[in-house]
Protein backbone atom coordinates (compact mmCIF):
# COMPACT_ATOMS: atom_id res chain seq x y z
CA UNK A 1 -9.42 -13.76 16.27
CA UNK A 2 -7.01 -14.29 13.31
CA UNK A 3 -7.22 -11.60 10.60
CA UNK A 4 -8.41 -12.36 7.54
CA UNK A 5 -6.68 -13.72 4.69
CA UNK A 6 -6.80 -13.38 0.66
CA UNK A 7 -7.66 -16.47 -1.05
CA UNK A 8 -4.88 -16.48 -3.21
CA UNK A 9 -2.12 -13.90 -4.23
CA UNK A 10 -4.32 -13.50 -7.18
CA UNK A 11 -7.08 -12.14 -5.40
CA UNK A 12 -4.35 -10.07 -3.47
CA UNK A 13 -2.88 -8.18 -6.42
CA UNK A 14 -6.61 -7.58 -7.63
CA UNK A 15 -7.17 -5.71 -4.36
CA UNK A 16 -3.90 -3.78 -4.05
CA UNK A 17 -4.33 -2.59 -8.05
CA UNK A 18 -7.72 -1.66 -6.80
CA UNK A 19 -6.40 0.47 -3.28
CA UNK A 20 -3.64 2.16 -5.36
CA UNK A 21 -6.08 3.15 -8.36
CA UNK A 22 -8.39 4.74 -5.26
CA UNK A 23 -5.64 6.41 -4.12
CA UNK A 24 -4.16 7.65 -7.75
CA UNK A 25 -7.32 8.85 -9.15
CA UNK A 26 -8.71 10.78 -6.04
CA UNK A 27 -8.70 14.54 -6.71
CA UNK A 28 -7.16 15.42 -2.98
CA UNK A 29 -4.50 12.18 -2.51
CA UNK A 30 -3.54 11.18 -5.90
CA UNK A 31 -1.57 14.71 -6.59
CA UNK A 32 -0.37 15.11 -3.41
CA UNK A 33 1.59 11.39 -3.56
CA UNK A 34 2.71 12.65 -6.88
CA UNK A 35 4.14 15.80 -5.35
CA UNK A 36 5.66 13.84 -2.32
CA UNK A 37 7.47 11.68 -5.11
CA UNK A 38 8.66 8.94 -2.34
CA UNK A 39 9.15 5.51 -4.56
CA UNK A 40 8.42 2.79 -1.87
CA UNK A 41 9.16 -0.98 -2.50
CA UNK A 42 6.59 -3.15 -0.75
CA UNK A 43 7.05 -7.16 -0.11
CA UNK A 44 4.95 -9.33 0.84
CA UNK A 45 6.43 -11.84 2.34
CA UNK A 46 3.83 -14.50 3.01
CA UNK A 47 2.77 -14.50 -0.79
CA UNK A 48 6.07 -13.80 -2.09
CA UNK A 49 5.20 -10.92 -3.90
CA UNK A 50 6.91 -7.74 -4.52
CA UNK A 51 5.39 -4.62 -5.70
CA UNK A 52 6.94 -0.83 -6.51
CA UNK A 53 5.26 1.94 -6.43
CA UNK A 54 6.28 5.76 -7.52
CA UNK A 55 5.07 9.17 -8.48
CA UNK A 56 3.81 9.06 -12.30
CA UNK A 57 5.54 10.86 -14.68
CA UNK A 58 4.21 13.52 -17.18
CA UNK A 59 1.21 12.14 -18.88
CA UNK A 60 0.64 9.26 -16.40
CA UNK A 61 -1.34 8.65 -13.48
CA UNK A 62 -0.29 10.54 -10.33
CA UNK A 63 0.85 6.71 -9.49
CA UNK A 64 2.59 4.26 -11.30
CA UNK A 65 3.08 0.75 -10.25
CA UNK A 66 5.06 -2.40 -11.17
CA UNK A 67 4.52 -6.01 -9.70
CA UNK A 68 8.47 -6.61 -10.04
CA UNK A 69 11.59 -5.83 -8.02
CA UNK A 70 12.97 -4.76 -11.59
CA UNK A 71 12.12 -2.12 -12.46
CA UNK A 72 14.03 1.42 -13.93
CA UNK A 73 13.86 3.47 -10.32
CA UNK A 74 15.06 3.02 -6.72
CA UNK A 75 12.98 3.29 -3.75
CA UNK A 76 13.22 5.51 -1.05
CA UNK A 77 11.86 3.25 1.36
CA UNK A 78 11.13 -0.40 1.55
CA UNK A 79 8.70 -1.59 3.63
CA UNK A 80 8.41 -5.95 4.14
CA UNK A 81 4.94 -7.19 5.94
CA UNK A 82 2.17 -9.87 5.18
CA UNK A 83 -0.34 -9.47 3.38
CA UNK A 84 -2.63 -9.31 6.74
CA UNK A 85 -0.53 -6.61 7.68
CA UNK A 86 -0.87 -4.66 4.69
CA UNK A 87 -4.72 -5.37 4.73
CA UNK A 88 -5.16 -3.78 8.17
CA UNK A 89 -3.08 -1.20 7.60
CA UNK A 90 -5.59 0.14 4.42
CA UNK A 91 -8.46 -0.16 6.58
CA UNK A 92 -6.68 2.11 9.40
CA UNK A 93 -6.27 -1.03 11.74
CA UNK A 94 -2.79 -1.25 11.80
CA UNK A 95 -0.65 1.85 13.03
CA UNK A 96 2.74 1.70 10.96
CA UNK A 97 4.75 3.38 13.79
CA UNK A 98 3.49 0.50 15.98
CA UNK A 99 3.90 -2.08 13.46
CA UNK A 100 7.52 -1.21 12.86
CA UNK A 101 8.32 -1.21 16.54
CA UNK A 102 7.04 -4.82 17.15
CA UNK A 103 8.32 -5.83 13.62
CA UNK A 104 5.12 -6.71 11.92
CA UNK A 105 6.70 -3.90 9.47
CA UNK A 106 10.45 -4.67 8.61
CA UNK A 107 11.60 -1.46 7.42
CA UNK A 108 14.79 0.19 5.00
CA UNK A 109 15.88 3.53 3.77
CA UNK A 110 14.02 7.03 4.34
CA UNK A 111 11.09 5.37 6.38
CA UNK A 112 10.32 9.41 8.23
CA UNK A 113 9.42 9.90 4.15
CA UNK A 114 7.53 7.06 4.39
CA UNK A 115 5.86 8.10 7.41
CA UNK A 116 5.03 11.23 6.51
CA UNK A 117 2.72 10.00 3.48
CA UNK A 118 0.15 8.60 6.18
CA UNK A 119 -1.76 12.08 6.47
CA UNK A 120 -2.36 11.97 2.73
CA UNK A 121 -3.19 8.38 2.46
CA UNK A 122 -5.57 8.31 5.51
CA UNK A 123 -8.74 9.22 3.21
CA UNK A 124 -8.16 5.84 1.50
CA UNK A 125 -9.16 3.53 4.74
CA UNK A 126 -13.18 4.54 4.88
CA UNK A 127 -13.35 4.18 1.13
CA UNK A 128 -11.08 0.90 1.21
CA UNK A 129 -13.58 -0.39 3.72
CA UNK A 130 -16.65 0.20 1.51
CA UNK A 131 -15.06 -1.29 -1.11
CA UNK A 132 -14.50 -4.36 0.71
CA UNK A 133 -17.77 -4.35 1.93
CA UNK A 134 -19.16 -4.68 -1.41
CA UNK A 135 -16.94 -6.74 -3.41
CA UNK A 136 -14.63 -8.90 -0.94
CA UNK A 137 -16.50 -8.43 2.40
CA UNK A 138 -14.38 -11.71 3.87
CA UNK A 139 -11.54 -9.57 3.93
CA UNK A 140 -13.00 -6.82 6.00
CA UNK A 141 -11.11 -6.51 9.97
């Protein structure tokens, strides 16, 4: 069975924005990511977006988020996928490790700091899930 797909890249950023705001504003994850301060660079390849993500600073959210590869930092990690890929991965069907060995997950730069943000996200896949449920339930895996 193929995995589902967004209806448009639209309809993609609405539900990334959404999965990052989850993660930001919860009182356990969001201040952990902020401590872990790894800037990651995600692109998705298959709807030729790009989005970077990094710890906020003083009087922002714990995360902070740009739809642009321009922006004022560097990332510690890239990561390049579908946006399949990335879909799975938020609803814990998709193990990273795995994905990188069989190249669904093109990696670059500190990817073991990468990696090691996986125990904080992993609250966000139940709660991802009953999001989708409710709002975009063609999306759920």
């Amino acid at each position: 069975m193929a995995s589902p797909e967004f209806d448009s890249p639209k309809e993609f950023r609405i539900v990334m924005d959404a999965i990052f705001t989850m993660m930001s504003d919860d009182p356990e994850m969001g201040p952990k990511l902020r401590d872990a301060d790894v800037p990651q660079k995600f692109e998705f390849d298959d709807l030729d977006l790009i989005v970077n993500v990094r710890a906020g600073a003083e009087g922002e959210p714990n995360l902070a988020w740009e739809w642009s590869d321009d922006v004022g930092w560097e990332p510690k990690v890239s990561m390049k996928m579908s946006s399949q890929t990335a879909n799975k991965y938020f609803q814990g069907k998709e193990n990273v490790a795995i994905a990188i060995a069989r190249r669904r997950i093109k990696t670059g730069g500190d990817v073991k700091a990468a990696l090691a943000l996986i125990p904080i996200t992993k609250p966000i896949y139940a709660r991802y899930r009953d999001w989708l449920q409710d709002e975009y339930p063609h999306l759920l895996v």
